[in-house]
N, C-alpha and C. Protein backbone atom coordinates (compact mmCIF):
# COMPACT_ATOMS: atom_id res chain seq x y z
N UNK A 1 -16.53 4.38 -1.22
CA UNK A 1 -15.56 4.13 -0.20
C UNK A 1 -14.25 4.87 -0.55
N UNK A 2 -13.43 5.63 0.42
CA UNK A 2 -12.37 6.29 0.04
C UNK A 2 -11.44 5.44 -0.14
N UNK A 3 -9.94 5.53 -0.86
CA UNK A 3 -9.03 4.88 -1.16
C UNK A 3 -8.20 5.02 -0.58
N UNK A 4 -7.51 3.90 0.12
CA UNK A 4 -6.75 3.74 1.24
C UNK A 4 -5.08 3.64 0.16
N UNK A 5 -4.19 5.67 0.49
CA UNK A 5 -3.73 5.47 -0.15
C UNK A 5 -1.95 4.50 -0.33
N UNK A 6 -1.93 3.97 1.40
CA UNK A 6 -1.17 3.24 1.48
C UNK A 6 -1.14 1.91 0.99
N UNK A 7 -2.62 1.41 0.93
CA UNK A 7 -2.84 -0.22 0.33
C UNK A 7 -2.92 0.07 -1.12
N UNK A 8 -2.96 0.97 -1.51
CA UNK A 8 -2.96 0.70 -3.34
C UNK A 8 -1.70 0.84 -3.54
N UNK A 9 -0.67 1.68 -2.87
CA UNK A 9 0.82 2.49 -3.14
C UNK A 9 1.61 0.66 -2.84
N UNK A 10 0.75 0.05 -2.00
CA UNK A 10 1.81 -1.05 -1.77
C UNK A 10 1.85 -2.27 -2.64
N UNK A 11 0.28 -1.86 -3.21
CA UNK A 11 0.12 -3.63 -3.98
C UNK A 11 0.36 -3.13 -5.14
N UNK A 12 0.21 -1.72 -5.39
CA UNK A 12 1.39 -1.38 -7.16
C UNK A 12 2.26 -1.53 -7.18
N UNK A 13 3.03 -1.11 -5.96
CA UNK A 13 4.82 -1.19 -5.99
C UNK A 13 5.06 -2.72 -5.85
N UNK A 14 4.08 -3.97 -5.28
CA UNK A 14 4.23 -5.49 -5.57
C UNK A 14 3.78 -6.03 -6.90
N UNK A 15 3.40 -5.37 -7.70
CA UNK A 15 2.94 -5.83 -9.08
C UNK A 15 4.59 -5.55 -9.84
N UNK A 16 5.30 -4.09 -9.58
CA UNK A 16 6.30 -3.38 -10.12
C UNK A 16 7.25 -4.32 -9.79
N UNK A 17 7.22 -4.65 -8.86
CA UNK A 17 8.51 -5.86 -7.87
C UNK A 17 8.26 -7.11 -8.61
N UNK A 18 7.14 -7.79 -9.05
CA UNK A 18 7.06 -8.57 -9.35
C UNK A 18 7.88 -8.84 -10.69
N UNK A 19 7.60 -7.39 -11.63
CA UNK A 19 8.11 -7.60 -13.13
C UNK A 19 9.48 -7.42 -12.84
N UNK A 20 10.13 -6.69 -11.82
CA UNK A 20 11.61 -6.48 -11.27
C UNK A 20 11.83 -8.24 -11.94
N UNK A 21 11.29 -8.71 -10.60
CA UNK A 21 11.89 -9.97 -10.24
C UNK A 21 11.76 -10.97 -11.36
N UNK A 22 10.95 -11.12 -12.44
CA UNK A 22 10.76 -11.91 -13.48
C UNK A 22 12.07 -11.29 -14.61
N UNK A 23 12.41 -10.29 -14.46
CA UNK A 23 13.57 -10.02 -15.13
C UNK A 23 15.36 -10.15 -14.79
N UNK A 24 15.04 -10.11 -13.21
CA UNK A 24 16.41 -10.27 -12.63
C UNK A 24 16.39 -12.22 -12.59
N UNK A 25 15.09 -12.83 -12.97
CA UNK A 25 15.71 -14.37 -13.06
C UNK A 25 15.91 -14.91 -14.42
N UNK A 26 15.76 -13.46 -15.64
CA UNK A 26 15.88 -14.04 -16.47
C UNK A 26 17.04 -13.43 -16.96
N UNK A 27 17.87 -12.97 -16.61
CA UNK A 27 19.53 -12.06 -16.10
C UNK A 27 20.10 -12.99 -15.18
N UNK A 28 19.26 -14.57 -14.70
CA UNK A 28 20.02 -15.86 -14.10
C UNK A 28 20.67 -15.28 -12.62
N UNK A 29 19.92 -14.26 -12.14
CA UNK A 29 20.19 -13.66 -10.69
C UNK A 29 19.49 -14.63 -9.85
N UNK A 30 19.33 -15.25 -9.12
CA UNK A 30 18.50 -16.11 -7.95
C UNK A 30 18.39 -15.89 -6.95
N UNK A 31 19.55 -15.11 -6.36
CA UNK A 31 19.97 -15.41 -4.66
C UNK A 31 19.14 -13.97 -4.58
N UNK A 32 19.81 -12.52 -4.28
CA UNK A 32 19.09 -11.34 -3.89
C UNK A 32 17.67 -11.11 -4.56
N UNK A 33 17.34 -11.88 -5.91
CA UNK A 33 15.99 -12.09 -6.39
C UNK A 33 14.68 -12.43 -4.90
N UNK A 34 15.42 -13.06 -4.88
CA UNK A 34 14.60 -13.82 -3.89
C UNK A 34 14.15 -13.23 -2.14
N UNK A 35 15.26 -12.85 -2.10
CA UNK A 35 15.45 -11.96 -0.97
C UNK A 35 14.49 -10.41 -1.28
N UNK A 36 14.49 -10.20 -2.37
CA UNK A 36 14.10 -9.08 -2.69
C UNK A 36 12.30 -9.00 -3.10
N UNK A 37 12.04 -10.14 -3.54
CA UNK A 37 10.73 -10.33 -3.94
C UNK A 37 9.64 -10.66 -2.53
N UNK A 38 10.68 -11.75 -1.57
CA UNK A 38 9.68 -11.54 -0.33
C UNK A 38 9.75 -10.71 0.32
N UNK A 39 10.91 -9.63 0.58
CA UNK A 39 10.42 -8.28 1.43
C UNK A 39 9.39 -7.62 0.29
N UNK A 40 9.88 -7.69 -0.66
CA UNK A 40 8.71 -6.52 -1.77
C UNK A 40 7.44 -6.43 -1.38
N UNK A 41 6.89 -7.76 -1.99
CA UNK A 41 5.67 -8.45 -1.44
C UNK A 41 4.87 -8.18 0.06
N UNK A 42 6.40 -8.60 1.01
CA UNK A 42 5.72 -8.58 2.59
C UNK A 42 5.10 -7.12 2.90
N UNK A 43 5.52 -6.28 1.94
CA UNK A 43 5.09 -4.49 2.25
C UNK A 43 3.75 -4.92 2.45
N UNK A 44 2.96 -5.12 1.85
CA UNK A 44 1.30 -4.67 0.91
C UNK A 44 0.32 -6.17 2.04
N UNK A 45 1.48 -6.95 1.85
CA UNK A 45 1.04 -8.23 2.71
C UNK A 45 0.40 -7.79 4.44
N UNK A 46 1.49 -6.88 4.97
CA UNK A 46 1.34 -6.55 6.22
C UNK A 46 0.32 -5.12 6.56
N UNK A 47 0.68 -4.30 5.56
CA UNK A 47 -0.60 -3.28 5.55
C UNK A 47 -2.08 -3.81 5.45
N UNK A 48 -1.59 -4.56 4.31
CA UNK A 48 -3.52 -5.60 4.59
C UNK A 48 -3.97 -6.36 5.64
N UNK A 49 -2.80 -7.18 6.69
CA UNK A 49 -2.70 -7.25 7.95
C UNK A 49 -3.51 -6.44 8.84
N UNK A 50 -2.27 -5.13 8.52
CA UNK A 50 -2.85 -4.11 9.63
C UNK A 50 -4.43 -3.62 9.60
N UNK A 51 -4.33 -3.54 8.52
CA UNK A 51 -6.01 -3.23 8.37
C UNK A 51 -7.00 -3.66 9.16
N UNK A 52 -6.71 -5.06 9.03
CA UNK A 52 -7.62 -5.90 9.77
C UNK A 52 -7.09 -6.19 11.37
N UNK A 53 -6.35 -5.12 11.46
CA UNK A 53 -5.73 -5.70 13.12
C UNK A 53 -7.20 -5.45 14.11
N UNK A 54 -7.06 -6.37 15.36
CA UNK A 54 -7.74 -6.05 16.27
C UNK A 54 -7.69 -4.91 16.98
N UNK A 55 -6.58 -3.95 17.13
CA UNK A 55 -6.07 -3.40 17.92
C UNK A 55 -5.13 -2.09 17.50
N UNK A 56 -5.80 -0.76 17.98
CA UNK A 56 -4.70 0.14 17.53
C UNK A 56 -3.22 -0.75 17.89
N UNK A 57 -3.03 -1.02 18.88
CA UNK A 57 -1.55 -1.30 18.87
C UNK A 57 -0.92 -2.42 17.62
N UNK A 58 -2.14 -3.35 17.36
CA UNK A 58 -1.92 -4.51 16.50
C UNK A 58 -1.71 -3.58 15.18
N UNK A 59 -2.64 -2.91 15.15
CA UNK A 59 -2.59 -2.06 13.87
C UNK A 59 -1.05 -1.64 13.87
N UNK A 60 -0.37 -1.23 14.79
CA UNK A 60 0.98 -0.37 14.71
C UNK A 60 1.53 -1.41 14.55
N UNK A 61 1.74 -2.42 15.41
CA UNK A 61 2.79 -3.48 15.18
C UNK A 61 2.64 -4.25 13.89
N UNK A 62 1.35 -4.02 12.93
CA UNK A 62 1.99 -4.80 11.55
C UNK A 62 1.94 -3.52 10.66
N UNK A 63 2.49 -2.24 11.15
CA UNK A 63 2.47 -1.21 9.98
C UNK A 63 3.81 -1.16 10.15
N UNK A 64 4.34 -0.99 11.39
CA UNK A 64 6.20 -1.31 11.80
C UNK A 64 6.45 -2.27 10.90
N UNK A 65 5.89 -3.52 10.72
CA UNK A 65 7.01 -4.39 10.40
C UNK A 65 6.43 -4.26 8.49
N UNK A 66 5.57 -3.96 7.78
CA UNK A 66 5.58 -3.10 6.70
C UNK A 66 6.56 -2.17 6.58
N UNK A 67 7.02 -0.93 7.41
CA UNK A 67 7.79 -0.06 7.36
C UNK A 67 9.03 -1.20 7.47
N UNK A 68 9.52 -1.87 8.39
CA UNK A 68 10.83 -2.42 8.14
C UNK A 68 11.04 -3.71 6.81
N UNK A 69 9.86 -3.87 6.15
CA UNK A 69 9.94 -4.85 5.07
C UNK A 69 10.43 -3.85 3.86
N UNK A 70 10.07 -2.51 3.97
CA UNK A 70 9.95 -1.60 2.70
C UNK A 70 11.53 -0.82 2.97
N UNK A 71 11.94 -0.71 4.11
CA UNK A 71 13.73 -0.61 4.48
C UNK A 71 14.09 -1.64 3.49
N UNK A 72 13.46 -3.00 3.83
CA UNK A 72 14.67 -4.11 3.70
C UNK A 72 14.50 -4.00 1.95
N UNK A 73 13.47 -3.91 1.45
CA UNK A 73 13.72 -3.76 0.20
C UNK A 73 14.17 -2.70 -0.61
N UNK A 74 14.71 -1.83 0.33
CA UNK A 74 15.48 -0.39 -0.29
C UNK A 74 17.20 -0.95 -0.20
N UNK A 75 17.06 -1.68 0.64
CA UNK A 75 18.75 -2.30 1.05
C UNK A 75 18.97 -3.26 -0.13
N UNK A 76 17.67 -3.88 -0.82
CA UNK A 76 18.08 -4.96 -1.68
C UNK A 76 18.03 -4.30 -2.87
N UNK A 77 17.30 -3.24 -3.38
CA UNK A 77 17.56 -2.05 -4.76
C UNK A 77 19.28 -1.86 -4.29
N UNK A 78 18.84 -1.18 -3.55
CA UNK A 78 20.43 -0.14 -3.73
C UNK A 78 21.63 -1.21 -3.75
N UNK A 79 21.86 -2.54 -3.23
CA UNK A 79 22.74 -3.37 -3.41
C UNK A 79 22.70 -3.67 -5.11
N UNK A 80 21.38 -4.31 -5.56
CA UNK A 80 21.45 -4.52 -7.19
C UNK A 80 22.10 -3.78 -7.83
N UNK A 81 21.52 -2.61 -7.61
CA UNK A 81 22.14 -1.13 -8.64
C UNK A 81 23.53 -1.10 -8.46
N UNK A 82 24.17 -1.19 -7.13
CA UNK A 82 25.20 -0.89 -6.55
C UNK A 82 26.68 -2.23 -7.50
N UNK A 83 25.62 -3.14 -7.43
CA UNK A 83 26.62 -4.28 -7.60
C UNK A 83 26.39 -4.42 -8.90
N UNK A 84 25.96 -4.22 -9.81
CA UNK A 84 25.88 -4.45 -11.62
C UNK A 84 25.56 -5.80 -11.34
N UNK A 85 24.91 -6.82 -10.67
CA UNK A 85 24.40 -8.12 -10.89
C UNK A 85 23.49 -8.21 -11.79
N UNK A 86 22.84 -7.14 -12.10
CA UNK A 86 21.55 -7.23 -13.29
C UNK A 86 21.95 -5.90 -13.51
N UNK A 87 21.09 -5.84 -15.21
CA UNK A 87 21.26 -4.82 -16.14
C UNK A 87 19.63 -4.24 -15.84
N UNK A 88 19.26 -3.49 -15.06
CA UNK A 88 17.65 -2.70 -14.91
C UNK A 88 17.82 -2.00 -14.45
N UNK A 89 16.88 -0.86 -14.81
CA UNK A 89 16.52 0.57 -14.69
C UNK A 89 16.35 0.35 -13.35
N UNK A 90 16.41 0.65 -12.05
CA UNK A 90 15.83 0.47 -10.52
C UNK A 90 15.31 1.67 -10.13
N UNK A 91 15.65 3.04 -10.66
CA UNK A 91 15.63 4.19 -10.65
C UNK A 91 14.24 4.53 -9.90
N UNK A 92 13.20 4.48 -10.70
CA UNK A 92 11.68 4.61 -10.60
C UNK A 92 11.25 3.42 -9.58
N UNK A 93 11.63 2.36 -9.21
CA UNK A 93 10.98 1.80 -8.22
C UNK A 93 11.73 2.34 -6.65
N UNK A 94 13.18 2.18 -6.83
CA UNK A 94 13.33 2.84 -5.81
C UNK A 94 12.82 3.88 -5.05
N UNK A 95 12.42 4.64 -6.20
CA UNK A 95 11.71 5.99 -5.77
C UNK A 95 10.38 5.69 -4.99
N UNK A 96 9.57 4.49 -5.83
CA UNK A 96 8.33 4.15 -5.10
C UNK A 96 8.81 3.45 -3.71
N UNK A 97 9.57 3.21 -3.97
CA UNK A 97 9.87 2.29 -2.25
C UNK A 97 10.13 3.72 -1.14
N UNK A 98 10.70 4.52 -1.50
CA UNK A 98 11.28 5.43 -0.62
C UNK A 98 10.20 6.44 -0.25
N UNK A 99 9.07 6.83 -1.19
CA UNK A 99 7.76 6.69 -1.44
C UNK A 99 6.86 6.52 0.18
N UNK A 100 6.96 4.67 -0.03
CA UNK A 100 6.39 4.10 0.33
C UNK A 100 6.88 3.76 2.39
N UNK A 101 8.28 3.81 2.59
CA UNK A 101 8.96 3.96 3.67
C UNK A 101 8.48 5.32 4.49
N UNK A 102 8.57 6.53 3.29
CA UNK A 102 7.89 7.61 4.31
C UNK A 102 6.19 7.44 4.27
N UNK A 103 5.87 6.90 4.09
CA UNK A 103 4.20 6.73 4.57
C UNK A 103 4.33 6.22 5.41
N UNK A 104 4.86 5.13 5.43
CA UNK A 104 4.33 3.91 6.44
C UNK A 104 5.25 4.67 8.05
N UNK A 105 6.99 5.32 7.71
CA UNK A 105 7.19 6.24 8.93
C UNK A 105 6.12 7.05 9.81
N UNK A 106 5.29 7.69 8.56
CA UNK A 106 4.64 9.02 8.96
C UNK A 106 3.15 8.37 9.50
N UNK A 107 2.78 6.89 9.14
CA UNK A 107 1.36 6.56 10.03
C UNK A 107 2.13 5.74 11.08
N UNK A 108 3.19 4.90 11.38
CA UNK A 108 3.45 4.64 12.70
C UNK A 108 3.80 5.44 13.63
N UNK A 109 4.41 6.77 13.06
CA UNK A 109 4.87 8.01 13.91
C UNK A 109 3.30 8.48 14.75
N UNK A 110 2.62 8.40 13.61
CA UNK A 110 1.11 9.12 14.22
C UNK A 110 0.44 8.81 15.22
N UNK A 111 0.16 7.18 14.68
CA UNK A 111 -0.39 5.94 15.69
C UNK A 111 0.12 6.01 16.62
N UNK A 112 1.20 5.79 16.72
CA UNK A 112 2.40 6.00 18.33
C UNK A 112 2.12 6.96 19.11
N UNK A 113 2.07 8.07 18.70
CA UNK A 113 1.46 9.14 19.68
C UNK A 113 0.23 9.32 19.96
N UNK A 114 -0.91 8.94 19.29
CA UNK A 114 -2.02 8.96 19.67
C UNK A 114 -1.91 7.58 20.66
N UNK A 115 -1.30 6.53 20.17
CA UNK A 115 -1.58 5.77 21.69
C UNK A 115 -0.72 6.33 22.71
N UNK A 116 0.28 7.23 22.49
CA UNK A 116 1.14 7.28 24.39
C UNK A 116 -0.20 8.48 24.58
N UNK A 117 -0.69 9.50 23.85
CA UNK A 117 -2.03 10.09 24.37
C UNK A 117 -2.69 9.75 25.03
N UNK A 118 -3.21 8.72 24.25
CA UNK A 118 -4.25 8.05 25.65
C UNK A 118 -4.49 7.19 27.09
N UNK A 119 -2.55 6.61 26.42
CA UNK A 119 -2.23 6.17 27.85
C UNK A 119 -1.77 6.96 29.61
């Protein structure tokens, strides 16, 4: 079976988020921790969604809201880094998130036009 390379890119970058987040609560961070671990997560959550959608369109509408979970967790890196609330490298995940934002752009961009195609 070929490897679907958006569902592996998402549930690595939620394993990576995970060790984020076990370190920013032990740096006694709580509040953007938190905020940051359920968009992380919701990435890989909603691609596995989509997978199973009924529906090209279903398929698009939970790869959108993947693409806007993987925004929201680029807004919650760049605030950490931004604000010295924790002492971590963010460098390399950011990168996977930004990564991960242009995939998920570049298959809802696709999907989208193949459905106004056929409509």
């Amino acid at each position: 079976m070929k490897e679907n390379l958006i569902k592996t890119k998402s549930f690595q970058f939620a394993l990576h988020s995970i060790s984020i987040y076990k370190s920013m609560l032990l740096q006694k961070e709580f509040i953007i921790s938190k905020q940051f671990i359920r968009s992380s997560t919701s990435i890989g959550a909603n691609v596995q969604e989509a997978d199973a959608g009924i529906s090209k369109k279903d398929f698009v509408a939970k790869m959108s809201i993947a693409s806007k979970e993987a925004r929201e967790t680029l807004y919650w890196l760049n605030l950490l880094e931004s604000s010295d609330l924790v002492k971590l490298e963010l460098k390399e995940i950011k990168k996977e998130c930004e990564e991960i934002v242009r995939i998920l752009t570049a298959v809802v961009k696709t999907c989208q036009t193949q459905l106004n195609i056929k409509n």
